[in-house]
Protein backbone atom coordinates (compact mmCIF):
# COMPACT_ATOMS: atom_id res chain seq x y z
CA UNK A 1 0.00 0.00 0.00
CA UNK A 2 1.12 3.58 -0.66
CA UNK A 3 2.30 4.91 2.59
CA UNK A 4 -0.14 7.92 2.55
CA UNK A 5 -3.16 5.77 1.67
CA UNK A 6 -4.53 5.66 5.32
CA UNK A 7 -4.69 10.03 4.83
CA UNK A 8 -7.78 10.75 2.72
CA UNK A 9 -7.09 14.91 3.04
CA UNK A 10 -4.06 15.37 0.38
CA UNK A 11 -6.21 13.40 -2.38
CA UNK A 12 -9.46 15.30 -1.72
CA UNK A 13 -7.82 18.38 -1.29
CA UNK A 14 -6.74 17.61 -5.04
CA UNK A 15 -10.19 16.45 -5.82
CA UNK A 16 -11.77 19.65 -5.03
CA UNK A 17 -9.42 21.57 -6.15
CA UNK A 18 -9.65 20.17 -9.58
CA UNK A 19 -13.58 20.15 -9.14
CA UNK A 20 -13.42 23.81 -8.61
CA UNK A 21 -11.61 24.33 -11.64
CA UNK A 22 -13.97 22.48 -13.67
CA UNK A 23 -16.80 24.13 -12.45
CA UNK A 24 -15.26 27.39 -12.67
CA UNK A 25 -14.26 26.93 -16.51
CA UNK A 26 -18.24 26.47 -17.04
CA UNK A 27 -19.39 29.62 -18.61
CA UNK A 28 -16.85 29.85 -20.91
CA UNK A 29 -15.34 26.58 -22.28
CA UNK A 30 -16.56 25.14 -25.06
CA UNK A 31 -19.71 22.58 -24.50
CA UNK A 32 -18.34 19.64 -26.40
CA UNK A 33 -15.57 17.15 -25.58
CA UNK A 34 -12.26 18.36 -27.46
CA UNK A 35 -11.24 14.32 -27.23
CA UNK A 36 -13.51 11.51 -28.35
CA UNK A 37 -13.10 8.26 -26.14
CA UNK A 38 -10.78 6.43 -28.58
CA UNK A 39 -8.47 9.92 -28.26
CA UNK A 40 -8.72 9.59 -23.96
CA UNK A 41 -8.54 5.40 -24.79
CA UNK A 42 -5.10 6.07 -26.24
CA UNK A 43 -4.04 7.48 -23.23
CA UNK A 44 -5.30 4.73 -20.91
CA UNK A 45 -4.54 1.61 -22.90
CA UNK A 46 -1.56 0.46 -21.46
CA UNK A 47 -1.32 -2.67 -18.50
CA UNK A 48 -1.81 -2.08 -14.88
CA UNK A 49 1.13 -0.69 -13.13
CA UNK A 50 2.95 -3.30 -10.83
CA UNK A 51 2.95 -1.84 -7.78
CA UNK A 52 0.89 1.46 -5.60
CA UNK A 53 0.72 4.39 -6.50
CA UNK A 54 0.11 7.98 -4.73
CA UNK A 55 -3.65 8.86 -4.09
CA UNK A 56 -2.90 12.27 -5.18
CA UNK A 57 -1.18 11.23 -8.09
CA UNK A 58 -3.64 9.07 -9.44
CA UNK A 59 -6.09 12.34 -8.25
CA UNK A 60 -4.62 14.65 -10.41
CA UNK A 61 -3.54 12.04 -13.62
CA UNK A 62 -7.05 11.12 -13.22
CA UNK A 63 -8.37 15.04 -14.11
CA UNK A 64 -5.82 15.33 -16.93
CA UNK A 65 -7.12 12.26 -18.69
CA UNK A 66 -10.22 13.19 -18.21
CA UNK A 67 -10.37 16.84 -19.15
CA UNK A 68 -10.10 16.53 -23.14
CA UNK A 69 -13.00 14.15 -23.15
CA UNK A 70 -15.40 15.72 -20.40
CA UNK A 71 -18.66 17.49 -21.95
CA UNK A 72 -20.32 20.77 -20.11
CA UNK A 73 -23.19 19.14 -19.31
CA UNK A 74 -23.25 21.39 -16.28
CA UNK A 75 -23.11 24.41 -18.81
CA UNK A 76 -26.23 26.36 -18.72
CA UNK A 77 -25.76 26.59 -22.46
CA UNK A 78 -26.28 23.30 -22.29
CA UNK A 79 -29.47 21.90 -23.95
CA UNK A 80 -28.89 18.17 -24.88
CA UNK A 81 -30.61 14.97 -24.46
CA UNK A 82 -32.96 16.44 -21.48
CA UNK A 83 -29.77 16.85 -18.66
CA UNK A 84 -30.29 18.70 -15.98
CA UNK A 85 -27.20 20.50 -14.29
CA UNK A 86 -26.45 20.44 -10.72
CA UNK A 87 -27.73 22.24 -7.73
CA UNK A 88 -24.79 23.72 -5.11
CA UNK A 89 -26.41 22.28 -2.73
CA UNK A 90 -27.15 18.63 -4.43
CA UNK A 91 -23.52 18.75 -5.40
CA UNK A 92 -22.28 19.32 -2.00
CA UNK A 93 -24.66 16.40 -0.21
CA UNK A 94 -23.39 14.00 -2.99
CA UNK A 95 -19.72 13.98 -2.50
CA UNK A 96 -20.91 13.93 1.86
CA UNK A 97 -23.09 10.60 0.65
CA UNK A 98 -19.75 9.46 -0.97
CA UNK A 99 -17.70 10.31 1.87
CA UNK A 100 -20.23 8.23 4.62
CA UNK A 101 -20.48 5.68 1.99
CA UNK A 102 -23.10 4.05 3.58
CA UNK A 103 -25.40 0.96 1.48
CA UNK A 104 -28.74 2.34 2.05
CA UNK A 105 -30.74 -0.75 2.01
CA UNK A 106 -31.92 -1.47 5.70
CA UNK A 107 -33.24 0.99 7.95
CA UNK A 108 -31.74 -0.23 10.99
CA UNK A 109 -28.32 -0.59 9.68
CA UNK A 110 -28.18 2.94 7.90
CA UNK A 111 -30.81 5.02 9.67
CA UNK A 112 -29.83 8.30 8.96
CA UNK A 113 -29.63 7.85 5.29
CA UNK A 114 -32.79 5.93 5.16
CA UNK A 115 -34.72 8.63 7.37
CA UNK A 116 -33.42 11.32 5.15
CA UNK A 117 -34.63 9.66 2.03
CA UNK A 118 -37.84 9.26 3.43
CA UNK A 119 -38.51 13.13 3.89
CA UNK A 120 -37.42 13.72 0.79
CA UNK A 121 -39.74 11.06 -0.38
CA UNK A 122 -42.94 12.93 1.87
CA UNK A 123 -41.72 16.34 0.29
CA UNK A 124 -41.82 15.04 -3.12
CA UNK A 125 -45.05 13.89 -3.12
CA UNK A 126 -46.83 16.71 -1.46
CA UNK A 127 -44.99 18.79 -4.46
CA UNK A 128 -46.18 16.84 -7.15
CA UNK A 129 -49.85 16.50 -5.89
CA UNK A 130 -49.32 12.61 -5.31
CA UNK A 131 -51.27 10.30 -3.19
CA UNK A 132 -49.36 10.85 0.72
CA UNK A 133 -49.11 7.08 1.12
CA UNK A 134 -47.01 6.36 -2.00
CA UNK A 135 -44.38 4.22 -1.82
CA UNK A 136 -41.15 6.17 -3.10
CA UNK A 137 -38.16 4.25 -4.38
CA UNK A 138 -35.11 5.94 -5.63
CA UNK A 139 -33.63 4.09 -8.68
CA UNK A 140 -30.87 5.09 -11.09
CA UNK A 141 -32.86 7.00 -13.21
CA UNK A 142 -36.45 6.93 -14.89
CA UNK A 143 -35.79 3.86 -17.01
CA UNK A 144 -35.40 2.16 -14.28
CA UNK A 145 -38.10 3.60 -12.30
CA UNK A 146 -40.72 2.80 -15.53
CA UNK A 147 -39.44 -0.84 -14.77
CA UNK A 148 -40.38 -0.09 -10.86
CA UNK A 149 -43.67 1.31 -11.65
CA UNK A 150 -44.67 -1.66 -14.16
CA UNK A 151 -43.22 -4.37 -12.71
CA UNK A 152 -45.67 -3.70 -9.92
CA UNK A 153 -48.96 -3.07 -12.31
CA UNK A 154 -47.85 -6.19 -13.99
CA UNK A 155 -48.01 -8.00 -10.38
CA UNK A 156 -51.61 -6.58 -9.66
CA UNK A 157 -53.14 -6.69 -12.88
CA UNK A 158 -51.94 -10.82 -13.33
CA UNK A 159 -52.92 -11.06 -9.08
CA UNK A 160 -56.24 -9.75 -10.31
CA UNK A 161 -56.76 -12.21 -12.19
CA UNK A 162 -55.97 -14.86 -9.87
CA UNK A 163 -52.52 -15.24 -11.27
CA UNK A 164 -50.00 -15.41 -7.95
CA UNK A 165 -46.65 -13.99 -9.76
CA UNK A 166 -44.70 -14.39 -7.10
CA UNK A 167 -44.83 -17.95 -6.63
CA UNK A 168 -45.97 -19.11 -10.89
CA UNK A 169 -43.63 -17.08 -12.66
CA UNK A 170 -44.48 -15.61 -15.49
CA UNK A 171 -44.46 -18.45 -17.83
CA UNK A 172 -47.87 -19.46 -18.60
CA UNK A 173 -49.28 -16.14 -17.34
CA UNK A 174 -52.37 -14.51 -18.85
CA UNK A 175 -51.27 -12.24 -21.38
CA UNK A 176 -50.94 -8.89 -20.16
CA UNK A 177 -51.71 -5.92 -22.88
CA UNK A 178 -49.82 -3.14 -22.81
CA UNK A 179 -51.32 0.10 -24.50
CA UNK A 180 -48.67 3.25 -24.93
CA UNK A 181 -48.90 6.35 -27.12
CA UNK A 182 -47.12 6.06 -30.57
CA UNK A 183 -44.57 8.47 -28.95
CA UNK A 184 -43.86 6.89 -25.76
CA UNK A 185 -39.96 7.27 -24.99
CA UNK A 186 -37.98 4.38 -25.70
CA UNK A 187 -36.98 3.28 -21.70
CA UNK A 188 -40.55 2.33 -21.26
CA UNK A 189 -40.41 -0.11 -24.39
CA UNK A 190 -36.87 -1.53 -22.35
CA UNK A 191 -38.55 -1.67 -19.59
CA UNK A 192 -41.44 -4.05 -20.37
CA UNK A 193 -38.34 -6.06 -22.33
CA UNK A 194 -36.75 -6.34 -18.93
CA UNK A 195 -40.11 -7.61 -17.52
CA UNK A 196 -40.98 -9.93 -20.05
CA UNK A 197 -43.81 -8.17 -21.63
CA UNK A 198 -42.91 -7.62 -25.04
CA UNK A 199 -43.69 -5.03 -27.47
CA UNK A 200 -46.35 -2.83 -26.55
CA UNK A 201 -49.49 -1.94 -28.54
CA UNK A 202 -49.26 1.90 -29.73
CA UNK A 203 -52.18 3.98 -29.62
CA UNK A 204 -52.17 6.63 -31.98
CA UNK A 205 -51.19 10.23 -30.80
CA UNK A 206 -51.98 14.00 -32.07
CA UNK A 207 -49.71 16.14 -34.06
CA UNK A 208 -48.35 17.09 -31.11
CA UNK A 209 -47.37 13.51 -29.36
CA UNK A 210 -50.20 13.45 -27.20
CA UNK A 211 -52.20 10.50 -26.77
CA UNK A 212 -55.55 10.52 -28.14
CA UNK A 213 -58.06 8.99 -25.89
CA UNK A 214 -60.20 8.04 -28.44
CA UNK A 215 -57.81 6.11 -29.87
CA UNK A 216 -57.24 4.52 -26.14
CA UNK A 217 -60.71 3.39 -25.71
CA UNK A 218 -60.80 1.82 -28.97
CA UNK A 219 -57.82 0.01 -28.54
CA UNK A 220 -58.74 -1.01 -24.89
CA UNK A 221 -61.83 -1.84 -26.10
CA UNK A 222 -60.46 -4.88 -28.08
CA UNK A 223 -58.84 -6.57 -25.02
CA UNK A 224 -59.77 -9.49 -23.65
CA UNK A 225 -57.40 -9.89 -20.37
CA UNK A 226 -55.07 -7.89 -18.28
CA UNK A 227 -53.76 -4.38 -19.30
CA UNK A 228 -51.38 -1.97 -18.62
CA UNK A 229 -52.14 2.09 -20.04
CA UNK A 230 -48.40 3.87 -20.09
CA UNK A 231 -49.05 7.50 -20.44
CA UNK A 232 -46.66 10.63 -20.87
CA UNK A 233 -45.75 13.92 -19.12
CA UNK A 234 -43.72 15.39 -21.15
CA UNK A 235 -43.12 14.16 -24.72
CA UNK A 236 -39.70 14.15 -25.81
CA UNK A 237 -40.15 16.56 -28.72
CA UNK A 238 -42.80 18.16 -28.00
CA UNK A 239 -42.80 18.71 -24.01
CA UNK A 240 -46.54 17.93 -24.50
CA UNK A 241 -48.60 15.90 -21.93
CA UNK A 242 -50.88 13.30 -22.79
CA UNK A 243 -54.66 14.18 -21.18
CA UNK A 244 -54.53 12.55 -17.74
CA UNK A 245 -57.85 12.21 -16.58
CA UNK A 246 -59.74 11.33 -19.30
CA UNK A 247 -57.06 8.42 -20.18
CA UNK A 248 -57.33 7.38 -16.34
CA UNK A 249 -60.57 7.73 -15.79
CA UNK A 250 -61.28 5.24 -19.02
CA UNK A 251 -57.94 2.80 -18.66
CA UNK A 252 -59.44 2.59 -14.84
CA UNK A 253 -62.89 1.59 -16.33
CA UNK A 254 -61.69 -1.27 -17.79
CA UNK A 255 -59.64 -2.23 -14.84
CA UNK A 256 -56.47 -1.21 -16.18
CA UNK A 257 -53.12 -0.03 -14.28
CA UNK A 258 -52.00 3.50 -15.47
CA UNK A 259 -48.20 4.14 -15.15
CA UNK A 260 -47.33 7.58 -16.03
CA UNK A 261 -43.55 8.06 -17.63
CA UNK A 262 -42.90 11.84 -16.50
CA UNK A 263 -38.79 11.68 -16.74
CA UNK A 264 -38.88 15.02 -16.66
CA UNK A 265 -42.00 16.59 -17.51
CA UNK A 266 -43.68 15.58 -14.29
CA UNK A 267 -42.25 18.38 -12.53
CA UNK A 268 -44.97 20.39 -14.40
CA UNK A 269 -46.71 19.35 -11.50
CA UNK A 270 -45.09 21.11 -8.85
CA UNK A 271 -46.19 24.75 -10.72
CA UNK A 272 -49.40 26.16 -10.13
CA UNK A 273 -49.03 28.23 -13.95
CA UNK A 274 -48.40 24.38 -15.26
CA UNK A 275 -50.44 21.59 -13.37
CA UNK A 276 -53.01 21.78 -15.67
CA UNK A 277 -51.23 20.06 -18.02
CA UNK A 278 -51.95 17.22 -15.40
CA UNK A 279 -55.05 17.57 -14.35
CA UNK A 280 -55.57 14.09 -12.90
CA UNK A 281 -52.17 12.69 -12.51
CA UNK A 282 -52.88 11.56 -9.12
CA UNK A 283 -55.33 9.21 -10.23
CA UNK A 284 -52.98 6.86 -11.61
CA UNK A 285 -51.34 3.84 -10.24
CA UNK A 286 -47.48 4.71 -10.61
CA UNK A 287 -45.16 7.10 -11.66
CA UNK A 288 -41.69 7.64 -12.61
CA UNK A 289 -39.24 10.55 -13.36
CA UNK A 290 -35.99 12.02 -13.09
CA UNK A 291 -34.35 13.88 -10.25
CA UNK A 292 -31.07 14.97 -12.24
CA UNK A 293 -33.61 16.56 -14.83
CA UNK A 294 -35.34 19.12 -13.51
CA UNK A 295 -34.56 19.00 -9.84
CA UNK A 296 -31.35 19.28 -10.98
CA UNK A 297 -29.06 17.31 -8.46
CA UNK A 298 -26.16 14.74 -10.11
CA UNK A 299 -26.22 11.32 -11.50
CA UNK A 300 -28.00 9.35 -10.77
CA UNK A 301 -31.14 9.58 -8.97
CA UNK A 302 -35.01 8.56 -10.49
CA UNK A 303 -37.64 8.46 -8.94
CA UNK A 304 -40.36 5.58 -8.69
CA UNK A 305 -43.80 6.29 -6.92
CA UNK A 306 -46.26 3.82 -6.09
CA UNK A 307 -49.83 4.33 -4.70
CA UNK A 308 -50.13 1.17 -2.95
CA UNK A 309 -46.90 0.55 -1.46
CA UNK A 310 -47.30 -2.97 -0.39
CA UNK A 311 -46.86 -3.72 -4.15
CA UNK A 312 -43.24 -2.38 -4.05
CA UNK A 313 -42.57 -4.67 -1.39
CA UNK A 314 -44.23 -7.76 -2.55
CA UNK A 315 -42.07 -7.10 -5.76
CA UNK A 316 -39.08 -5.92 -4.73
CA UNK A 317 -38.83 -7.01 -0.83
CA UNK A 318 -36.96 -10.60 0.22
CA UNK A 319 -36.49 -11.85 3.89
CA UNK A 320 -33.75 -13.86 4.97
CA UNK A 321 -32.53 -14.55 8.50
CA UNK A 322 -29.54 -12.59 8.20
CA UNK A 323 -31.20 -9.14 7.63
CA UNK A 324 -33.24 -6.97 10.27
CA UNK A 325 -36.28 -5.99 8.24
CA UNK A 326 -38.88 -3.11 9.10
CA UNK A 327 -42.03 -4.42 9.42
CA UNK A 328 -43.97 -1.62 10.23
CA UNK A 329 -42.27 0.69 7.63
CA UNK A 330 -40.15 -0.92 4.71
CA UNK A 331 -36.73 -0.56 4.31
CA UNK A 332 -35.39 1.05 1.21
CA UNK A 333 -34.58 -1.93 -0.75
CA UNK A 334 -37.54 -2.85 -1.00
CA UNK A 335 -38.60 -0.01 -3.32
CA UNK A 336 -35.97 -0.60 -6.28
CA UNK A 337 -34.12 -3.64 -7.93
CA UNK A 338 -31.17 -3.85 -5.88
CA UNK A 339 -30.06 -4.29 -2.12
CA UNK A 340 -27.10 -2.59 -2.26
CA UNK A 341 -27.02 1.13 -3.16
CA UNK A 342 -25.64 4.47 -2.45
CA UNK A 343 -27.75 6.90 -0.49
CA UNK A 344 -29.09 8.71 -3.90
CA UNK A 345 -31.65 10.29 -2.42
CA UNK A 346 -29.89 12.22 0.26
CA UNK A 347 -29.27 14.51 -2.74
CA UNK A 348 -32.45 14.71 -3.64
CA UNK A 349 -33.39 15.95 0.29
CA UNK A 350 -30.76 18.76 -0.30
CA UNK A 351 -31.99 20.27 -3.11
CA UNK A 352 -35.70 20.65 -2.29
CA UNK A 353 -34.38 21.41 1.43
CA UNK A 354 -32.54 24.90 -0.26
CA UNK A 355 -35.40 25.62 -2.70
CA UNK A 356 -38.02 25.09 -0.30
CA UNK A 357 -41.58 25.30 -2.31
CA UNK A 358 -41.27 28.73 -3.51
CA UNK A 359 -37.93 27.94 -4.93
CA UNK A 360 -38.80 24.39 -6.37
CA UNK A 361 -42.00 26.69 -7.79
CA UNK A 362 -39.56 29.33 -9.34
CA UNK A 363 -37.04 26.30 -10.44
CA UNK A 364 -39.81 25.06 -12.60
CA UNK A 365 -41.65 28.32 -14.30
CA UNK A 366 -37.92 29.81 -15.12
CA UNK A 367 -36.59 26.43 -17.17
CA UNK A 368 -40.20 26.59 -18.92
CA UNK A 369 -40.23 30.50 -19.46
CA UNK A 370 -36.10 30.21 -20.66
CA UNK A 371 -37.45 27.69 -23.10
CA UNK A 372 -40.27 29.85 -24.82
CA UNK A 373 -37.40 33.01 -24.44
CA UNK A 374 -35.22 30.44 -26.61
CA UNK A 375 -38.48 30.01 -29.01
CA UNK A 376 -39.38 33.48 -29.73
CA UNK A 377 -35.71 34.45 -29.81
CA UNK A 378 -34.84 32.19 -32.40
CA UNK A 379 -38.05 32.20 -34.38
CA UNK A 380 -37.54 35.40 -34.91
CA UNK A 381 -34.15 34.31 -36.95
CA UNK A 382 -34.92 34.28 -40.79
CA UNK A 383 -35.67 30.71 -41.76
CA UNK A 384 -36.53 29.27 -38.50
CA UNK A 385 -39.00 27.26 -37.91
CA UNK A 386 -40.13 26.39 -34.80
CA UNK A 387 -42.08 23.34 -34.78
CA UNK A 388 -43.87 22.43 -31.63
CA UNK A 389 -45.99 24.02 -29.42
CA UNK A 390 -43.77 25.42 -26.11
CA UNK A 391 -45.71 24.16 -23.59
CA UNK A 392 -43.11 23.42 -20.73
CA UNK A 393 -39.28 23.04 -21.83
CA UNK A 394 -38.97 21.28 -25.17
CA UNK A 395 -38.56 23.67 -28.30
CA UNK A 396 -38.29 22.01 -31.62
CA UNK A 397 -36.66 23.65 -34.47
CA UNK A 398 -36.35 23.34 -38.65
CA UNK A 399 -34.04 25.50 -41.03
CA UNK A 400 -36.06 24.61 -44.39
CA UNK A 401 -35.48 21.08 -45.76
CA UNK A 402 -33.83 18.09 -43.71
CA UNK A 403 -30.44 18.52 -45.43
CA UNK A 404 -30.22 22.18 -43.98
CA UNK A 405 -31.67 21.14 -40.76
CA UNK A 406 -28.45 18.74 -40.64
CA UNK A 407 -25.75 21.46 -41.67
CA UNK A 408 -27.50 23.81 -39.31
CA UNK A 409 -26.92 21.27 -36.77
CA UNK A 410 -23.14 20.33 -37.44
CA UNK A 411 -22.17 23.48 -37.51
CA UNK A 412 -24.00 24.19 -34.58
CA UNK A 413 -22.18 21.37 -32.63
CA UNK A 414 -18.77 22.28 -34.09
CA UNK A 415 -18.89 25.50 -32.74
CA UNK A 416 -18.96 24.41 -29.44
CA UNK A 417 -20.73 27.53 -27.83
CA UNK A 418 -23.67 25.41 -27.29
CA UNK A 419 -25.40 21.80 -27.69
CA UNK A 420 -28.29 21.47 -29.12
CA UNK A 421 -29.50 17.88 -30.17
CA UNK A 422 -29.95 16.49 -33.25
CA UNK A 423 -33.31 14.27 -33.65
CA UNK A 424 -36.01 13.55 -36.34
CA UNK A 425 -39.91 14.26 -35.22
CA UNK A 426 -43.14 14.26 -37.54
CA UNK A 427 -41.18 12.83 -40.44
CA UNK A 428 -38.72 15.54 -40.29
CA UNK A 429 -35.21 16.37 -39.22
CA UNK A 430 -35.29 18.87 -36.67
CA UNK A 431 -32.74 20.52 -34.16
CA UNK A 432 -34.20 19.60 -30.29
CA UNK A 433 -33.61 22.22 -27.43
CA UNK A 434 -33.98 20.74 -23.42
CA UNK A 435 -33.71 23.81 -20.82
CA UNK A 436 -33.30 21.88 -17.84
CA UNK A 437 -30.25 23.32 -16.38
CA UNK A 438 -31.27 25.94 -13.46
CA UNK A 439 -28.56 28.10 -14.29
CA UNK A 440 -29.32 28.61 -17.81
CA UNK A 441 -29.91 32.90 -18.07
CA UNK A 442 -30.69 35.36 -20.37
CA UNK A 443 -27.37 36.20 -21.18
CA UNK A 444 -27.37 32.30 -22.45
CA UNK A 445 -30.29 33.09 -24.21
CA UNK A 446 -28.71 35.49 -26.19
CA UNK A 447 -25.47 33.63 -26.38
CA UNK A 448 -27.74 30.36 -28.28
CA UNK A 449 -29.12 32.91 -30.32
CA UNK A 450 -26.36 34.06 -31.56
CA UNK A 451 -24.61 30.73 -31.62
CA UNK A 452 -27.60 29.36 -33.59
CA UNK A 453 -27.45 32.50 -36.44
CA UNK A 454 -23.35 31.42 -36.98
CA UNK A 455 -24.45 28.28 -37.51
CA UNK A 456 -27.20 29.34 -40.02
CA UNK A 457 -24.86 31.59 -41.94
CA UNK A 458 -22.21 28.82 -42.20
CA UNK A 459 -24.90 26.09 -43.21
CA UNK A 460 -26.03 28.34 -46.02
């Protein structure tokens, strides 16, 4: 062993010191990675060393390889891929969770991580308008809390049935339907893969991605067995929501479970200007979304809500003699996939702990307002098009025909000043703004803007 490896200060003095500097270069360095991974591969290719080396050594080799190849995600002229940025405060509680290490699992053994997860759990739920008894799990991120949310409608809808999951499998099982919107995000189609459910049935949507419940009952109306109704807050493209209570009100009629995928467009919920986009979310049986969206606190931390908790444990939960359970409450591992985990939602707790409502409020009218700033702004550009309607933080843009749309894009991305992702929506090629980062201001506005016009001139 290195003889300084019992001394944690030199190496996280180095770590935060670097961190700092990263952090600080922010507003001004260029959003995308000057190395690609092959370029950083090159420099990491070669055999482990035989014998120790210096914690601060490895620190600070460990930020030069990684420098080249790291993108500014954390950027508020950042706009990629729906990636929120990071909180101070969320920041700060993450590298403490790291620090106590501690597997947040069990209660008993890890109390003070477990209690704090649980408050933040409470607070989350009274912010979104969701049931006060829901079981909350915190999973890596909303693909895996889709899988949470599912894999306990698919256990009640079979158990309804008569069908005892638990103890048949699923081999044999009564066929369980699952209905989606024709623009459903891909994690939910992985996560009925994961769960053995196959492809889902699509149910057509409006020119704006919503689900059209219409549509729904007709489809529903042709099933014979269980079923499973997936809708969306918060399409991709669009930012739209798919009607809530009307799609609830009939999936429920049928005896349906209603998940709700709302990575990040559930926090629409938490703003009086925007929950009426959800009018009737807490009707449904499950949700899922994204903390390091728009809460904004780091990788990774989703969120998976249950209304009838005792399904999360009856899926998730396992009792062997060498654990101390809960009984009366749960412990945490019993919410998610796995029994051993870092305490992600201890970030979580810090960040709604500094906004407090108002600030959680503000958080989510200011990423929705920057995004129609970002609309009119650039709409007002010669040749823009913008394509969606800007109902929360999605903007959708066209320069003309696809090929343009693509130059317009490159260039974009080559400049570096900003990221703005690629995609292809209503059969066309289209440039896709996120606002999710809570930093993002108007002098980042005006710095896209401007970004986006180079990119125009140099596209042609």
């Amino acid at each position: 062993m290195a003889a300084e490896s019992g001394d944690y200060r030199p190496a996280l003095d180095r770590a935060f010191a670097h961190s700092m500097e990263w952090l600080a270069s922010l507003p001004t360095r260029p959003i995308a990675p000057r190395s690609t991974a092959d370029e950083v591969g090159a420099h990491t290719s070669g055999p482990l060393q035989d014998g120790p080396a210096s914690a601060v050594d490895v620190i600070d080799e460990l930020a030069a390889l990684a420098e080249p190849g790291l993108m500014g995600i954390p950027s508020g002229r950042f706009y990629g891929w729906v990636m929120g940025g990071t909180l101070p405060a969320a920041l700060a509680a993450d590298w403490m969770v790291s620090a106590w290490d501690q597997n947040t699992g069990i209660r008993y053994a890890t109390p003070a991580t477990a209690a704090i997860e649980e408050a933040a759990g409470r607070w989350l739920l009274d912010l979104l308008g969701l049931p006060s008894g829901s079981g909350v799990g915190f999973t890596t991120g909303a693909t895996v809390a889709n899988f949470v949310g599912l894999a306990a409608g698919r256990a009640s809808v079979l158990a309804d049935v008569g069908w005892d999951l638990n103890a048949d499998g699923l081999a044999g099982a009564p066929r369980i339907t699952v209905l989606v919107g024709e623009e459903r995000h891909t994690s939910v189609d992985l996560a009925l893969r994961y769960l053995g459910l196959g492809s889902p049935t699509a149910v057509a949507s409006d020119d704006q991605g919503r689900l059209r419940p219409d549509a729904l009952e007709a489809a529903i109306a042709q099933v014979n067995g269980p079923v499973i109704v997936c809708l969306q807050a918060g399409n991709l493209h669009s930012g739209a929501f798919d009607p809530m209570r009307e799609s609830i009100e009939l999936a429920h009629g049928h005896g349906a479970w209603v998940h709700v995928d709302g990575a990040f467009g559930l926090w629409a919920a938490v703003s009086p200007r925007y929950a009426a986009h959800l009018d009737g979310l807490a009707l449904a049986d499950s949700w899922a979304t994204d903390a390091h969206k728009t809460l904004n606190v780091p990788y990774d931390c989703g969120l998976a809500i249950v209304a009838k908790p005792h399904l999360l444990r009856s899926a998730f939960g396992a009792h062997t003699d060498y654990l101390i359970h809960d009984e009366a409450v749960g412990d945490p591992f019993e919410r998610v996939p796995e029994m051993s985990r870092r305490a992600r939602g201890v970030p979580a707790w810090a960040a709604l702990r500094s906004l407090g409502r108002s600030g959680a409020i503000a958080l989510v009218e200011r990423l929705a307002a920057t995004a129609r700033d970002l609309a009119d702004g650039l709409s007002a550009l010669p040749g823009v098009e913008v394509l969606n309607d800007v109902v929360f933080t999605q903007v959708c843009l066209a320069f003309g025909s696809d090929e343009r749309t693509r130059r317009v894009t490159q260039a974009l991305i080559a400049d570096g000043t900003v990221w703005m992702s690629g995609s292809r929506w209503q059969g066309r090629d289209i440039l896709r703004i996120s606002v999710s980062n809570w930093s993002t201001d108007a002098a980042d506005v005006a710095t896209s803007i401007d970004a986006v016009r180079r990119a125009m001139d140099q596209a042609g």
